[in-house]
PDB file of N, CA and C in Angstrom:
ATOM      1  N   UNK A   1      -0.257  14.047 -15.015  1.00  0.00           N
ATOM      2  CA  UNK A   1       0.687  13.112 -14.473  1.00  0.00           C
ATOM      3  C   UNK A   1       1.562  13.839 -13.458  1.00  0.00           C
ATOM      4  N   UNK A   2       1.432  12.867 -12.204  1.00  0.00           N
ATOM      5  CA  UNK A   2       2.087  13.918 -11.110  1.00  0.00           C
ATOM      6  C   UNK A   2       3.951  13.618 -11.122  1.00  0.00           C
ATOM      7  N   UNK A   3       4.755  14.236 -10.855  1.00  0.00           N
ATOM      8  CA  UNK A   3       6.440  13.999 -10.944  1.00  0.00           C
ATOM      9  C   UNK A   3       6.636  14.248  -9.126  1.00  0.00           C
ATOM     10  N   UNK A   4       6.884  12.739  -8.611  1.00  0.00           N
ATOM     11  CA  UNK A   4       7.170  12.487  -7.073  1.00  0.00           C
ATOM     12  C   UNK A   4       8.398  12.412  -6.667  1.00  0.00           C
ATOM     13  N   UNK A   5       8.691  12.249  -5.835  1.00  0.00           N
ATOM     14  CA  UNK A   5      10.136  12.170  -5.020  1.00  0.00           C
ATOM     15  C   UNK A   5       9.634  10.625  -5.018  1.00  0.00           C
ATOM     16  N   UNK A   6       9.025  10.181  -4.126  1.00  0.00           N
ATOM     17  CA  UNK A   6       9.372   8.245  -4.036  1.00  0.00           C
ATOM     18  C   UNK A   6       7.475   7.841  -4.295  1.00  0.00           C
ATOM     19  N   UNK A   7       8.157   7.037  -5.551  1.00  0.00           N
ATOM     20  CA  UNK A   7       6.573   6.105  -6.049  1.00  0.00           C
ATOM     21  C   UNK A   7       6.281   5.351  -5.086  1.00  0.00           C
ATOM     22  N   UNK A   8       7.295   4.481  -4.537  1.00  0.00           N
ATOM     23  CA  UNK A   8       6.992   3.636  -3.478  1.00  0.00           C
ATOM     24  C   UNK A   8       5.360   4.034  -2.762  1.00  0.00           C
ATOM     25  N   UNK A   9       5.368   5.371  -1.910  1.00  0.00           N
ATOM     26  CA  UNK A   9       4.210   5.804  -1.534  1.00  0.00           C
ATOM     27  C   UNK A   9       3.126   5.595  -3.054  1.00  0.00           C
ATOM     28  N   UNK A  10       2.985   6.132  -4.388  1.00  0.00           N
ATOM     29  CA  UNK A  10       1.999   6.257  -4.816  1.00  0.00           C
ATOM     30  C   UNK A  10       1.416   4.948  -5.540  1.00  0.00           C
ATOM     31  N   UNK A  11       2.513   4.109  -5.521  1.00  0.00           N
ATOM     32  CA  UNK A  11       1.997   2.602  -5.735  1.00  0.00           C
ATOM     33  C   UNK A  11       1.076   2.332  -4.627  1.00  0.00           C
ATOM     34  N   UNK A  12       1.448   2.522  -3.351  1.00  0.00           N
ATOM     35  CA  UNK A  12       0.117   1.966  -2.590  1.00  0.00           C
ATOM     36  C   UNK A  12      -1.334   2.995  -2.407  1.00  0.00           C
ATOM     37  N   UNK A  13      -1.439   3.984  -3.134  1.00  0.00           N
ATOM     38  CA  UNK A  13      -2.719   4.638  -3.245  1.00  0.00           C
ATOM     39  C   UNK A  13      -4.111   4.042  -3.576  1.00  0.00           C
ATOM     40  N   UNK A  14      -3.679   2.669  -4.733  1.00  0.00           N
ATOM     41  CA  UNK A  14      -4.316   1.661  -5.302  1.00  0.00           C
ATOM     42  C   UNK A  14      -4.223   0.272  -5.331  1.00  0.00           C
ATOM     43  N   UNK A  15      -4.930  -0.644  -5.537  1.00  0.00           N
ATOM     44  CA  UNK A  15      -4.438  -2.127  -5.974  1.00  0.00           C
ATOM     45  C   UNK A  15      -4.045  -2.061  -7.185  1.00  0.00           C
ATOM     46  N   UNK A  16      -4.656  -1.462  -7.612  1.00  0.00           N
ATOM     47  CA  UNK A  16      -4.387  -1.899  -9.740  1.00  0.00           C
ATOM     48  C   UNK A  16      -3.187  -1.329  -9.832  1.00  0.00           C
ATOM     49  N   UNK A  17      -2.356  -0.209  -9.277  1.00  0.00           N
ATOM     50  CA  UNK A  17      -1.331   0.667  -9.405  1.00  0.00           C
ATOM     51  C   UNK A  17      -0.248  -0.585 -10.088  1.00  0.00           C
ATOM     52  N   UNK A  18       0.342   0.091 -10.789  1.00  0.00           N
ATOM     53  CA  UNK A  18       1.574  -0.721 -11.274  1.00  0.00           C
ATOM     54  C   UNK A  18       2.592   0.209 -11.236  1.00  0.00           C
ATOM     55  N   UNK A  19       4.021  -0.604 -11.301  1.00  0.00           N
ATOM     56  CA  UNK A  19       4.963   0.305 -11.501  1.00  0.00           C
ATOM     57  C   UNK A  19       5.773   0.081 -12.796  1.00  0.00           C
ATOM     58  N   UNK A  20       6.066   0.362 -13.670  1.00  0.00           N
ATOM     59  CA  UNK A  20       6.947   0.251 -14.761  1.00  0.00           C
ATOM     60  C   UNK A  20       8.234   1.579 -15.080  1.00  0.00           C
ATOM     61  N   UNK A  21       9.324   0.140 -15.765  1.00  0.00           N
ATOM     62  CA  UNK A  21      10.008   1.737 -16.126  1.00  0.00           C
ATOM     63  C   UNK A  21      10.543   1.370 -17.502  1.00  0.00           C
ATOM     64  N   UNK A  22      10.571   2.934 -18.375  1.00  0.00           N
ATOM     65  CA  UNK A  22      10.954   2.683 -19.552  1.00  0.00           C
ATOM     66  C   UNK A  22      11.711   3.903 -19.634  1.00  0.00           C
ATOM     67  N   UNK A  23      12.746   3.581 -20.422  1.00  0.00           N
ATOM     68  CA  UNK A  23      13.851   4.218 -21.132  1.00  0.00           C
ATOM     69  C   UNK A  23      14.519   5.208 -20.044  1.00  0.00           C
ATOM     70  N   UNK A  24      14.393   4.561 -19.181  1.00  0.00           N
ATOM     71  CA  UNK A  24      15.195   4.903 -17.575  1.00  0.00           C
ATOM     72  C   UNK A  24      14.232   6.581 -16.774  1.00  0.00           C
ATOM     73  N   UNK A  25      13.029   6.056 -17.475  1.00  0.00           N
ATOM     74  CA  UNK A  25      11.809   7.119 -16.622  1.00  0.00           C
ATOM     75  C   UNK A  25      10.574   5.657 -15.894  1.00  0.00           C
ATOM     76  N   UNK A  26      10.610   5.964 -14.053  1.00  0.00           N
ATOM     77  CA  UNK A  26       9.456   4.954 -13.854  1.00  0.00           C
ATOM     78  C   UNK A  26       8.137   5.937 -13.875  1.00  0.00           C
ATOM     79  N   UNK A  27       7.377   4.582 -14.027  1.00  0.00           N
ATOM     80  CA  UNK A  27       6.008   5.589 -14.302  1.00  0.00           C
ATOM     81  C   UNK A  27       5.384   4.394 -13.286  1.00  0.00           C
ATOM     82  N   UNK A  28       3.849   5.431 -12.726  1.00  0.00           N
ATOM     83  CA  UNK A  28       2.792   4.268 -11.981  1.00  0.00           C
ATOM     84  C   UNK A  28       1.728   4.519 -13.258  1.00  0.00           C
ATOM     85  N   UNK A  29       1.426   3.288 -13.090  1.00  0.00           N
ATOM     86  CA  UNK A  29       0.512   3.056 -14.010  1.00  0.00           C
ATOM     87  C   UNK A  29      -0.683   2.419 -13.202  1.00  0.00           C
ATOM     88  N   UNK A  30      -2.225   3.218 -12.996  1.00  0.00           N
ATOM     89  CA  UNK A  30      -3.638   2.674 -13.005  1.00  0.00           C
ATOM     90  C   UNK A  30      -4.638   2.973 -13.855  1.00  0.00           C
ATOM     91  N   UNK A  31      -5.072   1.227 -14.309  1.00  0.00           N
ATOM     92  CA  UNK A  31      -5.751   1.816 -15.608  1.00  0.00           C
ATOM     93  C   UNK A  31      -7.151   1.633 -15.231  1.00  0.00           C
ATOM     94  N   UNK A  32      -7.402   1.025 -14.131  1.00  0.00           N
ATOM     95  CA  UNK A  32      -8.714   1.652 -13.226  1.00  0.00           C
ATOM     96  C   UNK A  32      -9.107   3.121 -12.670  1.00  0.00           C
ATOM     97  N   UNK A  33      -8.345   3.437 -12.597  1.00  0.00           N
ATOM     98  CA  UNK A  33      -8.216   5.055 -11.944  1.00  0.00           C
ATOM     99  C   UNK A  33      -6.827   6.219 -12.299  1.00  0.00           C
ATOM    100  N   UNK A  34      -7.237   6.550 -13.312  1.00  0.00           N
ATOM    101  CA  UNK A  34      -5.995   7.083 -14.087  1.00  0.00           C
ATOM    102  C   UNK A  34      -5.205   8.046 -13.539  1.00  0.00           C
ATOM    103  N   UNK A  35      -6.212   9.057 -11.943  1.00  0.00           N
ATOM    104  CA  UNK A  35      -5.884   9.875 -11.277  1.00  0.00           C
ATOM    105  C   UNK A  35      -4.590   9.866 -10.370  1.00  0.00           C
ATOM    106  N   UNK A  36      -4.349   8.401 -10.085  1.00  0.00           N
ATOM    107  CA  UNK A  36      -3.214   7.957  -9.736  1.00  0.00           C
ATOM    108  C   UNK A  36      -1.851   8.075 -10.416  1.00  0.00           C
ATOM    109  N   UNK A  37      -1.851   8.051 -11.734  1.00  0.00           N
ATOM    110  CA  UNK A  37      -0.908   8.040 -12.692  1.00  0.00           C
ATOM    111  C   UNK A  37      -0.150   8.680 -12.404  1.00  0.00           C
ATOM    112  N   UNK A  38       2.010   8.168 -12.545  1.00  0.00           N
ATOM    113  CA  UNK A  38       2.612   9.045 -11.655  1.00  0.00           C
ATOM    114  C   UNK A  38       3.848   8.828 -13.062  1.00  0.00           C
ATOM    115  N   UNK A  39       4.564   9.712 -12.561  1.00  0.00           N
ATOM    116  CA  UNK A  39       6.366   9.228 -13.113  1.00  0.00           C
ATOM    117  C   UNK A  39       7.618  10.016 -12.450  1.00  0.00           C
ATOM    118  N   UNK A  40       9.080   9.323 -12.711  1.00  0.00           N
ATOM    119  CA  UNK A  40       9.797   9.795 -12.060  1.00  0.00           C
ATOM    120  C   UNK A  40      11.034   9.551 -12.889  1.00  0.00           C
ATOM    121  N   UNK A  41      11.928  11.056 -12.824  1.00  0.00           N
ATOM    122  CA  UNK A  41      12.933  10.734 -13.608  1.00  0.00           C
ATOM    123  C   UNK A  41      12.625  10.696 -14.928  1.00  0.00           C
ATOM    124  N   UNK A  42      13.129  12.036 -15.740  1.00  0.00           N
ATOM    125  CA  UNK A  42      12.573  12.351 -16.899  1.00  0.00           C
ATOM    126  C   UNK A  42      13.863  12.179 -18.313  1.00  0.00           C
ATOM    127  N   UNK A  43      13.589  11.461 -19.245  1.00  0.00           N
ATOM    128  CA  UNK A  43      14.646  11.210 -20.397  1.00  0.00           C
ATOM    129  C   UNK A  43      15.385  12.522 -20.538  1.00  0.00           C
ATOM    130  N   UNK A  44      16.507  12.242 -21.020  1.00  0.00           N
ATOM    131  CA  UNK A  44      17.292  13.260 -21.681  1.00  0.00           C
ATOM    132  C   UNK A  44      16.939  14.101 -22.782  1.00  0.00           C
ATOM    133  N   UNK A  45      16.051  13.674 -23.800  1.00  0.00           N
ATOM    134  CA  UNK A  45      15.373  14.219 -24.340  1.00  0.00           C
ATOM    135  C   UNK A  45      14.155  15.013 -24.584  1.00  0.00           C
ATOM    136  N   UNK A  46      13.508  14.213 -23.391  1.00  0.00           N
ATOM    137  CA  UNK A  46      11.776  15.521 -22.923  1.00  0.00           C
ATOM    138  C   UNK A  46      11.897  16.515 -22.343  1.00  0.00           C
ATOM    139  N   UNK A  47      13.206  17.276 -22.083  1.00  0.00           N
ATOM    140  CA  UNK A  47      13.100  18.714 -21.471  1.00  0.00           C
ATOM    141  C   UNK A  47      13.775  19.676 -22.671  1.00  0.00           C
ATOM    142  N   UNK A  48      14.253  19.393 -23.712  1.00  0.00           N
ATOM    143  CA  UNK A  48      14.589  19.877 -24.886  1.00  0.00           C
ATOM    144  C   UNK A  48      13.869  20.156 -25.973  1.00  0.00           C
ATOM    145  N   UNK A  49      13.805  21.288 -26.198  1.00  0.00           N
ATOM    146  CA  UNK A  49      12.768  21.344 -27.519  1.00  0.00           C
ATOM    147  C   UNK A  49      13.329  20.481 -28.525  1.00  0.00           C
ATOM    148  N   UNK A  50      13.328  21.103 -29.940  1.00  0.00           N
ATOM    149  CA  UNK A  50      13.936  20.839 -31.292  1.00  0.00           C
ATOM    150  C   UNK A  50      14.760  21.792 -31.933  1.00  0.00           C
ATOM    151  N   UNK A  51      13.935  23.095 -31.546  1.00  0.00           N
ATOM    152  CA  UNK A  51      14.681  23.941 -32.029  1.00  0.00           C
ATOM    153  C   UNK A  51      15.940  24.251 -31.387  1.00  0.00           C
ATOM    154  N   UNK A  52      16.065  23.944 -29.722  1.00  0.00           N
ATOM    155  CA  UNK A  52      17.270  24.771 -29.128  1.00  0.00           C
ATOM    156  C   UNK A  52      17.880  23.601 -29.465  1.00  0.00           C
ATOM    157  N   UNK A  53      18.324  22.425 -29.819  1.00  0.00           N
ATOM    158  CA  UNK A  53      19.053  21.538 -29.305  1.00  0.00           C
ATOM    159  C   UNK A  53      19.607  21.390 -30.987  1.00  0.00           C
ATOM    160  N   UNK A  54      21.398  21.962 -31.025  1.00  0.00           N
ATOM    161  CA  UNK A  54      21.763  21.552 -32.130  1.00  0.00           C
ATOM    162  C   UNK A  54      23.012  21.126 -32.533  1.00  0.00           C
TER     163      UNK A  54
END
């Protein structure tokens, strides 16, 4: 999964491309061509392990 500066561009790589966003990360989503698959803007929690965070 590639991490872009602007999806805008990688939405149009495809037709099927979608854009969604969850829990304030967007992601492209093609489920024809998965190579496309993008996101941007990463949760507060996925750059933290378990152990450091206490």
């Amino acid at each position: 999964m590639k991490v872009l500066s602007s999806l805008s561009s990688a939405k149009r790589r495809h037709a099927d491309c979608q854009v969604v966003s969850r829990k304030g990360t967007t992601y492209v989503i093609c489920k024809t061509n998965p190579k496309f698959k993008a996101r941007q803007g990463a949760t507060k929690g996925t750059r933290l392990s378990k152990k450091g965070v206490k």
